[in-house]
N, C-alpha and C. Protein backbone atom coordinates (compact mmCIF):
# COMPACT_ATOMS: atom_id res chain seq x y z
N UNK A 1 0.84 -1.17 0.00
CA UNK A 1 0.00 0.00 0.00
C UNK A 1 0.89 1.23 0.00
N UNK A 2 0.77 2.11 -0.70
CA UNK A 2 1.08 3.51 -0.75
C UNK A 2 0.86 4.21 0.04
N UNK A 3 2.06 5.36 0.93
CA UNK A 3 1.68 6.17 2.06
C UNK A 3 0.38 6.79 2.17
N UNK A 4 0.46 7.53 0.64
CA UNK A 4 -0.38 8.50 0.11
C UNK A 4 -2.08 7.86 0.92
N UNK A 5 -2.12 6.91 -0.08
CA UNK A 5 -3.51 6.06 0.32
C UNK A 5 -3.65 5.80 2.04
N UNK A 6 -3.09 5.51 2.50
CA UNK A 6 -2.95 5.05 4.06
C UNK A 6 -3.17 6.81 4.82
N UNK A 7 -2.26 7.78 4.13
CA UNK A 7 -2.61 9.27 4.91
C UNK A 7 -3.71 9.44 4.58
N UNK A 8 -4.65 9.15 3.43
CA UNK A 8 -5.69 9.96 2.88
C UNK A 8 -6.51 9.21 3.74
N UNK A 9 -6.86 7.82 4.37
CA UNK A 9 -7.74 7.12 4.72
C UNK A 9 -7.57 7.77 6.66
N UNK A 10 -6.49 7.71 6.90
CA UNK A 10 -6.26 8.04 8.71
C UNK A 10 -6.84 9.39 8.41
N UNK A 11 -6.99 10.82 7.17
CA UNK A 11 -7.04 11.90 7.58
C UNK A 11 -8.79 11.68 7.39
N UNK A 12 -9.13 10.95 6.29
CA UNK A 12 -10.81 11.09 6.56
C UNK A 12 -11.59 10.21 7.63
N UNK A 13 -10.94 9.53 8.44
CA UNK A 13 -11.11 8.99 9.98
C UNK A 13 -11.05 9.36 10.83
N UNK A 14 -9.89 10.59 10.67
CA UNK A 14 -9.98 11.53 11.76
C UNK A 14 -10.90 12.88 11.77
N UNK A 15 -11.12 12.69 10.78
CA UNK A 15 -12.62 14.28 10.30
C UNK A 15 -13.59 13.78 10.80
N UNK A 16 -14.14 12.13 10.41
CA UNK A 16 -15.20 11.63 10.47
C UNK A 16 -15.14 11.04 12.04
N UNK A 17 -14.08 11.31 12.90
CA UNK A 17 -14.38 10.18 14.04
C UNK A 17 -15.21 10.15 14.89
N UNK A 18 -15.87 11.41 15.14
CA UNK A 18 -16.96 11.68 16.09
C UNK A 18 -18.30 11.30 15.53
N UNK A 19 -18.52 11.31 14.04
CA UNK A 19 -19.43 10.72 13.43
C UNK A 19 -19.51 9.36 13.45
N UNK A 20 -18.43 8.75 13.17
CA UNK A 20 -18.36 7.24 12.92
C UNK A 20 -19.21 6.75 14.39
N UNK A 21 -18.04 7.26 15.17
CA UNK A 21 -18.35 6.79 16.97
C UNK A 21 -19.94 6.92 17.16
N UNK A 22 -20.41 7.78 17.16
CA UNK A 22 -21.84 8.23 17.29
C UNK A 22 -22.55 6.71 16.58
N UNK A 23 -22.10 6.87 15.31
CA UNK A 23 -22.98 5.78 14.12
C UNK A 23 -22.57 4.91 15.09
N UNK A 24 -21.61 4.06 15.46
CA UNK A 24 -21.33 2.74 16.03
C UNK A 24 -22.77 2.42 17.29
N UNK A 25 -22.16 3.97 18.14
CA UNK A 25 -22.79 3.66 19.84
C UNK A 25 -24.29 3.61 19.62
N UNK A 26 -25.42 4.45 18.82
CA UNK A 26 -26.28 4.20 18.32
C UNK A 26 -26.89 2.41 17.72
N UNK A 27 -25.82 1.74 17.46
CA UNK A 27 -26.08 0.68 16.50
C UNK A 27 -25.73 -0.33 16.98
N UNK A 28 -24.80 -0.65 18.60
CA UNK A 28 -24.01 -1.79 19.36
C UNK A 28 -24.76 -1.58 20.74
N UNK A 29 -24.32 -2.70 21.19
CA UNK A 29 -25.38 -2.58 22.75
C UNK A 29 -24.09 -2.39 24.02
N UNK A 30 -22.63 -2.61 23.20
CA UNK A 30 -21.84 -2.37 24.43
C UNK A 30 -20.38 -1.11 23.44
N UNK A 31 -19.86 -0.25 24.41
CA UNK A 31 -18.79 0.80 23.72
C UNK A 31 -17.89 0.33 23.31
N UNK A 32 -17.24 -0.93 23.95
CA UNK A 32 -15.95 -1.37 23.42
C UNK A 32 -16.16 -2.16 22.04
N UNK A 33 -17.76 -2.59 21.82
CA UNK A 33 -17.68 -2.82 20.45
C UNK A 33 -17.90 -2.09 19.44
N UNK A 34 -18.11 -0.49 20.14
CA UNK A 34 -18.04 0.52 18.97
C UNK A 34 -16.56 0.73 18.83
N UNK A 35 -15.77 0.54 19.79
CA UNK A 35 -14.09 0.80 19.64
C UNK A 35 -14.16 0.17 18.88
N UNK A 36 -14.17 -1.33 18.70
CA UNK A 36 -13.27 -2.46 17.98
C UNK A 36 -14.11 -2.30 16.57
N UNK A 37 -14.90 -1.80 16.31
CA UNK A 37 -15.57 -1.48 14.86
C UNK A 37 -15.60 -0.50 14.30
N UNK A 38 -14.94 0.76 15.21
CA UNK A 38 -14.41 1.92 14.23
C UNK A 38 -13.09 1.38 13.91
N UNK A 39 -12.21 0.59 14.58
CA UNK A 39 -11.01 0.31 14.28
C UNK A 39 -11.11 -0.54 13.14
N UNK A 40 -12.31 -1.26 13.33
CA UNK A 40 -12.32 -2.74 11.75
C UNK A 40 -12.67 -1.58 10.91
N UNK A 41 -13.19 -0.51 10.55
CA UNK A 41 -13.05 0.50 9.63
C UNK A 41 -11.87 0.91 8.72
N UNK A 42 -11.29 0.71 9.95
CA UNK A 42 -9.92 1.86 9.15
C UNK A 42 -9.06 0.53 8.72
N UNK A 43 -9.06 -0.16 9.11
CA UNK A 43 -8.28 -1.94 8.95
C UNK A 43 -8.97 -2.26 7.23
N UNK A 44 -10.15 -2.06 7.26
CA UNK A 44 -10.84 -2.75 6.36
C UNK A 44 -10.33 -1.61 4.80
N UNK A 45 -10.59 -0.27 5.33
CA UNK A 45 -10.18 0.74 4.23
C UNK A 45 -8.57 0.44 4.20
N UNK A 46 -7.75 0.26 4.81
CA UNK A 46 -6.24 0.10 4.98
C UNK A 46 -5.95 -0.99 3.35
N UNK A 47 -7.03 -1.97 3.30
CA UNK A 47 -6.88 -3.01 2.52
C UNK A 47 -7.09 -3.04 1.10
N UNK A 48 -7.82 -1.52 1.11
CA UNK A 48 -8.32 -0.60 -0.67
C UNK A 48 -6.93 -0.31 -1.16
N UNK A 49 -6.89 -0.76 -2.47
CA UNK A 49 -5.80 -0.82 -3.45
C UNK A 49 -5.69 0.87 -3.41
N UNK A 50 -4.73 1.12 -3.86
CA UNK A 50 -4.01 2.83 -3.89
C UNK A 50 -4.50 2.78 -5.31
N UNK A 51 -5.04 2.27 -6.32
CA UNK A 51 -5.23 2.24 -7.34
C UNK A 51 -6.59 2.29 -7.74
N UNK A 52 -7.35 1.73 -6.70
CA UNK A 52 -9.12 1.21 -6.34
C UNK A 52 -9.62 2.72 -5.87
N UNK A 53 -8.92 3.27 -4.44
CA UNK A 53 -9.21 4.10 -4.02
C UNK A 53 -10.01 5.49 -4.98
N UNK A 54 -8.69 5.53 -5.64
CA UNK A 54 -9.11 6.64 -6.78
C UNK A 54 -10.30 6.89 -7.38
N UNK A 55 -10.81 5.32 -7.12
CA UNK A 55 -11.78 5.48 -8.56
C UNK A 55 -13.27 5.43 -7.29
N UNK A 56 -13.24 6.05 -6.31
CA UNK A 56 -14.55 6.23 -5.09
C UNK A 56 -14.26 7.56 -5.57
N UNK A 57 -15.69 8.07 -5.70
CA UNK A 57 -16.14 9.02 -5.92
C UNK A 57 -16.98 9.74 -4.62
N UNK A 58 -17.35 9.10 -4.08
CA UNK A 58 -18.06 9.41 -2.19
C UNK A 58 -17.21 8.73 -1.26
N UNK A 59 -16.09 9.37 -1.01
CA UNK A 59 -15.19 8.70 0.26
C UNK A 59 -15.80 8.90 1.71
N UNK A 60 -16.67 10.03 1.94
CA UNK A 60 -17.18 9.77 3.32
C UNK A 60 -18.35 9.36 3.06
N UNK A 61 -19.21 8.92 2.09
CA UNK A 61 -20.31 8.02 1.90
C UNK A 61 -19.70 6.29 1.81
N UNK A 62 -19.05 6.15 1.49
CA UNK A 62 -18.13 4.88 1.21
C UNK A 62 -17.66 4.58 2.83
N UNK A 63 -17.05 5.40 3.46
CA UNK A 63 -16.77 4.91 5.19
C UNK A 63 -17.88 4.84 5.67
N UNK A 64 -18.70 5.31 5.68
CA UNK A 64 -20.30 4.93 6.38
C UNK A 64 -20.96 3.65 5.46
N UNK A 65 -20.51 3.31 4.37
CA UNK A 65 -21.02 1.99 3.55
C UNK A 65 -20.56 0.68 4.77
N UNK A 66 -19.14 1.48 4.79
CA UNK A 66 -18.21 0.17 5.44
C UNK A 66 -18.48 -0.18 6.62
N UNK A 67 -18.79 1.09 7.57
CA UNK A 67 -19.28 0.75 8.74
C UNK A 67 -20.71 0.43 9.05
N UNK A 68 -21.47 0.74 8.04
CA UNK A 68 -23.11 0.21 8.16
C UNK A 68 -22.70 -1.64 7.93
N UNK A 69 -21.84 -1.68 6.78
CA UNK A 69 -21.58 -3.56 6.54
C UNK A 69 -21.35 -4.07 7.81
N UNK A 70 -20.12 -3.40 8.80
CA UNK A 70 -20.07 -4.12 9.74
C UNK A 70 -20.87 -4.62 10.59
N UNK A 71 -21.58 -3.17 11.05
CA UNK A 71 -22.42 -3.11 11.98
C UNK A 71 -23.87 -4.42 11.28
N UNK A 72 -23.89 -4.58 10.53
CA UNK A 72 -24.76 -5.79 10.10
C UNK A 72 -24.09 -7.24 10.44
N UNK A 73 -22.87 -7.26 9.82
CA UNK A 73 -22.29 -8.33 9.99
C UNK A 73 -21.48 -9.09 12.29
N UNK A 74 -21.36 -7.57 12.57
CA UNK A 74 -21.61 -7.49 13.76
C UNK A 74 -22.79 -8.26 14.38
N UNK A 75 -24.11 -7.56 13.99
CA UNK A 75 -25.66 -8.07 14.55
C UNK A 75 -25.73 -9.59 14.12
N UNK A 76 -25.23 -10.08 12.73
CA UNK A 76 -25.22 -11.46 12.51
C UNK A 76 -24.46 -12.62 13.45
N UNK A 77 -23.33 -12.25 13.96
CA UNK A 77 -22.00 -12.42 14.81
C UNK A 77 -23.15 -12.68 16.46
N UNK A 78 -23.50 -11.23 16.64
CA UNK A 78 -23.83 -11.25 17.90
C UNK A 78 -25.45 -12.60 18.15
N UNK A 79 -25.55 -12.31 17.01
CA UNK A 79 -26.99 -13.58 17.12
C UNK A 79 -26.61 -15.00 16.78
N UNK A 80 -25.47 -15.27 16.42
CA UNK A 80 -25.31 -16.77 16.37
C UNK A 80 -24.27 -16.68 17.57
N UNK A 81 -23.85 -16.16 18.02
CA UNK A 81 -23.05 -16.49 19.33
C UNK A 81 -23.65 -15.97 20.61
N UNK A 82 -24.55 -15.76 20.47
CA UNK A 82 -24.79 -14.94 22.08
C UNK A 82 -24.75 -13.81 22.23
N UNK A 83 -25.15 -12.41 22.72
CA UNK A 83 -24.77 -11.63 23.29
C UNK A 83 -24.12 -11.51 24.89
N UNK A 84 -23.41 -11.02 25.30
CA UNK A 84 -22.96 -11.12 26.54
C UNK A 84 -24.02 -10.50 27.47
N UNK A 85 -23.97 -10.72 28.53
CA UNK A 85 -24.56 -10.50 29.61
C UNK A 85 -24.24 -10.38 30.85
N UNK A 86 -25.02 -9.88 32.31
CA UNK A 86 -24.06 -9.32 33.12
C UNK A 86 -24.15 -11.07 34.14
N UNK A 87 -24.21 -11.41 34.78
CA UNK A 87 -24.37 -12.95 35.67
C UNK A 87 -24.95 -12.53 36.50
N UNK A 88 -25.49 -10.99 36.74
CA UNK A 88 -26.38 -10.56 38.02
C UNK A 88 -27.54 -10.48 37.39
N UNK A 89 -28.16 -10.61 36.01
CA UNK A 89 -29.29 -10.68 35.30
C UNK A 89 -29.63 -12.00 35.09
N UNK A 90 -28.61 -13.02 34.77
CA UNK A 90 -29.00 -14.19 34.79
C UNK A 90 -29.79 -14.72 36.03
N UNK A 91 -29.25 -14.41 37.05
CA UNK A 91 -30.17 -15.30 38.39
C UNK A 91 -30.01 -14.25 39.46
N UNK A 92 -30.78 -13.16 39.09
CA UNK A 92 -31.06 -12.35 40.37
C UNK A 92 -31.72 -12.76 41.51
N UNK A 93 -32.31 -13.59 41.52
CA UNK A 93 -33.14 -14.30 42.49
C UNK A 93 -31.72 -14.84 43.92
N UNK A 94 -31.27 -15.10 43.10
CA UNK A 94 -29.97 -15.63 44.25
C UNK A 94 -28.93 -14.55 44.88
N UNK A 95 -29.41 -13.49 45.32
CA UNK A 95 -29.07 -11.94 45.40
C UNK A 95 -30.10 -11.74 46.50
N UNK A 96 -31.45 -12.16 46.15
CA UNK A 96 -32.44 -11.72 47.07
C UNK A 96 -32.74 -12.01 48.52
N UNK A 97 -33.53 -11.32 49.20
CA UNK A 97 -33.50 -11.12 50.41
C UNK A 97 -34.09 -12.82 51.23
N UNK A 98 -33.53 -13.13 52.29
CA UNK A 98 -34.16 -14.67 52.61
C UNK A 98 -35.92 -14.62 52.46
N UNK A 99 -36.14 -15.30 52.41
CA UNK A 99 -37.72 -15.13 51.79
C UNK A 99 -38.30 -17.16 53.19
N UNK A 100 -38.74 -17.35 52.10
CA UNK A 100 -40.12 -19.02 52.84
C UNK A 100 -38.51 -19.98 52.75
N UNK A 101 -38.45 -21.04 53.48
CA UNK A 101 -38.75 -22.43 52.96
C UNK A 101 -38.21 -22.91 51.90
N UNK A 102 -39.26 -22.71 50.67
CA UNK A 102 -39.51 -23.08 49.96
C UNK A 102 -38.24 -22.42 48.91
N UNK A 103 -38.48 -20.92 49.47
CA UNK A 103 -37.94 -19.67 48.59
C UNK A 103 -36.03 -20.14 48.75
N UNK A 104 -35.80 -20.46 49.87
CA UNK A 104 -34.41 -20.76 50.02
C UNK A 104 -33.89 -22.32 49.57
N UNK A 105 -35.05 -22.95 49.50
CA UNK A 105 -34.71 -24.79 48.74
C UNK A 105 -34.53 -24.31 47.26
N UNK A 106 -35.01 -23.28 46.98
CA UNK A 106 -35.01 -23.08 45.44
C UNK A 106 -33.53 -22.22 45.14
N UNK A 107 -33.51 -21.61 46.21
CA UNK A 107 -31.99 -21.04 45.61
C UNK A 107 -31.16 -22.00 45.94
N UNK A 108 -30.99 -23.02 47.35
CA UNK A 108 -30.21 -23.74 46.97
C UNK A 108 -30.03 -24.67 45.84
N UNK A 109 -30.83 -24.77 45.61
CA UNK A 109 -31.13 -25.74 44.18
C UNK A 109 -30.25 -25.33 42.79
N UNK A 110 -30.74 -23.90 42.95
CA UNK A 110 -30.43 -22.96 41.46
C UNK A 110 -28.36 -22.71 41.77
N UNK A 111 -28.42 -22.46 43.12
CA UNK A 111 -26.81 -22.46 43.63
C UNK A 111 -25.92 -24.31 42.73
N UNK A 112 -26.72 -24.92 43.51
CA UNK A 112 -26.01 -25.92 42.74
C UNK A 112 -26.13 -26.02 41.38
N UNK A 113 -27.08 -25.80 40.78
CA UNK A 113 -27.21 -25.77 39.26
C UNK A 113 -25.91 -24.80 38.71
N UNK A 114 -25.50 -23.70 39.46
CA UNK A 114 -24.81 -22.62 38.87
C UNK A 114 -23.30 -23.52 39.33
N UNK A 115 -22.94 -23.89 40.03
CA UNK A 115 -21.69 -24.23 40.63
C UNK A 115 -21.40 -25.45 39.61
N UNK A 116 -22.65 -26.21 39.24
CA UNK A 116 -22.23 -27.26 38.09
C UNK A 116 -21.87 -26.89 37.14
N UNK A 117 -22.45 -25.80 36.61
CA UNK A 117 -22.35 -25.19 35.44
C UNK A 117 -21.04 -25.02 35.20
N UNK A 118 -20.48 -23.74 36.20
CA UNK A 118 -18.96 -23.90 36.10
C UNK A 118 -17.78 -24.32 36.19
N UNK A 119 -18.24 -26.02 36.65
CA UNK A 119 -17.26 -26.85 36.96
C UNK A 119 -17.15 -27.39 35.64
N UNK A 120 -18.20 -27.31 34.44
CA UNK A 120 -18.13 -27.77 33.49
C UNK A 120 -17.65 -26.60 32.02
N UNK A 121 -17.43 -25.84 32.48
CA UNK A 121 -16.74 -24.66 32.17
C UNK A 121 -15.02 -25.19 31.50
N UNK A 122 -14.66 -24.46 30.69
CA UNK A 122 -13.48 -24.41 30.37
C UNK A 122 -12.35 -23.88 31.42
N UNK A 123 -11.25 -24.31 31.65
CA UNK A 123 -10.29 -23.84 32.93
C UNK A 123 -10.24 -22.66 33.12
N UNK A 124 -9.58 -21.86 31.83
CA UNK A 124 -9.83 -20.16 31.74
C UNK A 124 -11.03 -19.83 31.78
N UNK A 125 -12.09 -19.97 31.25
CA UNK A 125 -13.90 -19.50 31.74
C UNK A 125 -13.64 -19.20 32.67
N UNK A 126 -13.59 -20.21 33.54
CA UNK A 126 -13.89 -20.97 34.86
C UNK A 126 -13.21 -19.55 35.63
N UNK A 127 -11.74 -19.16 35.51
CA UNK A 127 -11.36 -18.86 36.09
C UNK A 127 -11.96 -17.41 35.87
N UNK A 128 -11.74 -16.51 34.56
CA UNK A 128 -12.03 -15.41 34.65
C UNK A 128 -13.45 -15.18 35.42
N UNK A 129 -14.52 -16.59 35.15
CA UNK A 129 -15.77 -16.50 35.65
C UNK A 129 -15.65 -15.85 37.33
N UNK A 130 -14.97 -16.87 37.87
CA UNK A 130 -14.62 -16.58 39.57
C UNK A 130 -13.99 -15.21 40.16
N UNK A 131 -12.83 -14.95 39.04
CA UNK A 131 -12.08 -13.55 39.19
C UNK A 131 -13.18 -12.32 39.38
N UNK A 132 -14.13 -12.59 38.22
CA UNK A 132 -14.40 -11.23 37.99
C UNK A 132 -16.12 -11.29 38.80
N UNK A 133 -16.49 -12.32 39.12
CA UNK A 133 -18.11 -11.98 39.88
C UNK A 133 -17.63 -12.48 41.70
N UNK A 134 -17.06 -13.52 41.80
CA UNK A 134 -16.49 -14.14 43.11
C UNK A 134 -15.38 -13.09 43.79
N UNK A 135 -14.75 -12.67 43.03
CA UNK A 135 -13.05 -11.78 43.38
C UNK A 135 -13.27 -10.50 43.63
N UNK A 136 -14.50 -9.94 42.90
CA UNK A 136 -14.72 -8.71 42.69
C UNK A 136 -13.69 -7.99 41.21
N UNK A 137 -12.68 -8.95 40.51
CA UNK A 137 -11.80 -8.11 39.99
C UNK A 137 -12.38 -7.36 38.61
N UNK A 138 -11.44 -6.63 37.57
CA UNK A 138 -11.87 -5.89 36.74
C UNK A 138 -11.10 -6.97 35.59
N UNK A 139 -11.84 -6.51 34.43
CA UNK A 139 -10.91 -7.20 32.92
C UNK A 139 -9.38 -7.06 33.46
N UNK A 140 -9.04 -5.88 33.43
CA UNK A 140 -7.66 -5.27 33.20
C UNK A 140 -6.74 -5.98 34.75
N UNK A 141 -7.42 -6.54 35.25
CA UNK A 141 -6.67 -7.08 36.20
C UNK A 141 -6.78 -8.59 36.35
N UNK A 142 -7.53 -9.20 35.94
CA UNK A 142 -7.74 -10.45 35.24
C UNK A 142 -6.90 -10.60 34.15
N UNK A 143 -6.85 -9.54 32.81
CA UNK A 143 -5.87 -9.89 32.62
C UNK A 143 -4.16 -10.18 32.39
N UNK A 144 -4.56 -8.87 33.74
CA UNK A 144 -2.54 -9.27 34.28
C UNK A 144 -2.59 -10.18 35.24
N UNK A 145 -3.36 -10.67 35.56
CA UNK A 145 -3.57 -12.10 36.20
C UNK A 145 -2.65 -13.15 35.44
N UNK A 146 -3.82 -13.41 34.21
CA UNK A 146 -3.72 -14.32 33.66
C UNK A 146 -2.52 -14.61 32.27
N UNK A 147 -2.11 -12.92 32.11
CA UNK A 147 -0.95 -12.77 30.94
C UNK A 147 -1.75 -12.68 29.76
N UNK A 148 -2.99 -12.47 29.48
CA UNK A 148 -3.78 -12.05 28.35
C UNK A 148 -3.90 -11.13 28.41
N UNK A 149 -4.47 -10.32 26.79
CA UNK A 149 -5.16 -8.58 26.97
C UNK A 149 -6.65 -8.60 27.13
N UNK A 150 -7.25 -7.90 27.51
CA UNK A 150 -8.22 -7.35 28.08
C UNK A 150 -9.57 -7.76 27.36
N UNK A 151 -9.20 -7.62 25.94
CA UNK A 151 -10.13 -8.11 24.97
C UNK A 151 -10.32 -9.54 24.99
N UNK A 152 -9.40 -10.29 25.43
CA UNK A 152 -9.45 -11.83 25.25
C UNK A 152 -9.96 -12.24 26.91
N UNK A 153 -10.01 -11.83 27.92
CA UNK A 153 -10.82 -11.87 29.02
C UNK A 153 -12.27 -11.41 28.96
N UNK A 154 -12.45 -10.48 27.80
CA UNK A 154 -14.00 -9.95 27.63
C UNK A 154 -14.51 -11.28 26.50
N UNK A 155 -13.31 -12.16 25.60
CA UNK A 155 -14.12 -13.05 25.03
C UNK A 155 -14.22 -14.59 26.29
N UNK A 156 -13.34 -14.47 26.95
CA UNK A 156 -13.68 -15.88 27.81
C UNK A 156 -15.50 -15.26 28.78
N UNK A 157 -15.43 -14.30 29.15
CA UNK A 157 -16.65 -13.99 30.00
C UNK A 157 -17.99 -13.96 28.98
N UNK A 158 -17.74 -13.51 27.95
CA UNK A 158 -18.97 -13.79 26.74
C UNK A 158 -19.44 -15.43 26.23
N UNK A 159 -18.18 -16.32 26.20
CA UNK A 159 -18.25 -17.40 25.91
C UNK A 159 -18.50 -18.33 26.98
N UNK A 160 -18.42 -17.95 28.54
CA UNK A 160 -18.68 -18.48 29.72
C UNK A 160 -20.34 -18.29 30.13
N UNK A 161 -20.55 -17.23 29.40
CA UNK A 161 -21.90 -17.01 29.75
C UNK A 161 -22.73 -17.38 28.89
N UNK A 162 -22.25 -17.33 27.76
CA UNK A 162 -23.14 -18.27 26.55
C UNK A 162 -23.01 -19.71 27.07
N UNK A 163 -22.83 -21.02 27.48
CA UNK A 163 -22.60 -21.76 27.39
C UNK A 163 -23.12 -21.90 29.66
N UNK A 164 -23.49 -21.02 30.05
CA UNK A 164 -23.71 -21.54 31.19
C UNK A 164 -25.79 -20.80 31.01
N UNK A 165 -25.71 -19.63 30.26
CA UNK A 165 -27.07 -19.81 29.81
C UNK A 165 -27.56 -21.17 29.13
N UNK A 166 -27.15 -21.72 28.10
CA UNK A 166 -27.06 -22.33 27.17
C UNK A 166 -27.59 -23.54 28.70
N UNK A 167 -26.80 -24.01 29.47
CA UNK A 167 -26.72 -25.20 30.24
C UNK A 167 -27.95 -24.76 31.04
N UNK A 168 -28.40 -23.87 31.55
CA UNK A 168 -29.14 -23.34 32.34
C UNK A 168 -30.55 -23.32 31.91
N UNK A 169 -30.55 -23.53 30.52
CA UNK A 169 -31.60 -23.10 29.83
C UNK A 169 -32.80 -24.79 30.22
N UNK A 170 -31.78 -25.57 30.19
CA UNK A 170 -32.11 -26.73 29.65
C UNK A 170 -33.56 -27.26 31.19
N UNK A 171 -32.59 -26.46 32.41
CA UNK A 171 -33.35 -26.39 33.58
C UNK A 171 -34.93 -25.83 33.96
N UNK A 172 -34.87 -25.08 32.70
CA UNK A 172 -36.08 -24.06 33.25
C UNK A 172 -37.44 -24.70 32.69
């Protein structure tokens, strides 16, 4: 790729960035996946021939093409894998105040259902699972925990929770 092409694409990203951002946060249900999809923007334009480029005639209609594609291909992504979720929405009930009898046989019940769940968990799940709802800790310290970046602790907690909904489901 040619400088030329690579300056011309960072300078209409940086005109457009408050726009783009806006378009993303409007269109994603969490910020860091408007980060990581203004960035697949400029990645994706990075990959336009210095030769291709030329021949766009709407360059800031063309970056909003690219980022409307994602943001579709995003929503496709997010519906065959899950969306993430918080583990205090999954079973708020086990949070709640002592109640009957009845009311506390059922959380113990749902307690063991959850403790199986994550024994059947992947080792790393497992662990970021415990770090970050049991530990109290944050991504960013999970993952200097664990020697991963931050993004790859936000995919073990998405994929821990898909798969303990997923197990959970089967209960209800």
């Amino acid at each position: 790729m040619k400088p030329d092409n690579r300056t011309f694409w960072a300078r209409m990203l940086a005109t457009h960035q408050a726009a783009l951002a806006g378009f993303f946060r409007r269109r994603v249900a969490h910020p860091w996946d408007a980060q990581d999809l203004a960035q697949e923007v400029y990645v994706r334009l990075l990959r336009i021939d210095s030769g291709e480029s030329g021949n766009i005639a709407n360059p800031e209609a063309y970056l909003f093409t690219v980022a409307s594609n994602l943001v579709k291909e995003h929503a496709v992504l997010q519906k065959r894998y899950g969306r993430g979720v918080d583990i205090t929405q999954m079973l708020p009930e086990l949070e709640a105040p002592q109640g009957s009898a009845e009311d506390e046989a059922e959380r113990d019940y749902r307690r063991q259902r959850v403790a199986a769940m994550l024994d059947r968990l992947p080792p790393r799940c497992k662990a970021v699972m415990l770090m970050q709802h049991r530990d109290g800790m944050s991504y960013e310290e999970i993952a200097l925990q664990l020697g991963v970046s931050t993004h790859m602790v936000k995919k073990y907690v998405v994929k821990a929770l898909a798969l303990c909904r997923r197990g959970l489901a089967r209960y209800e």
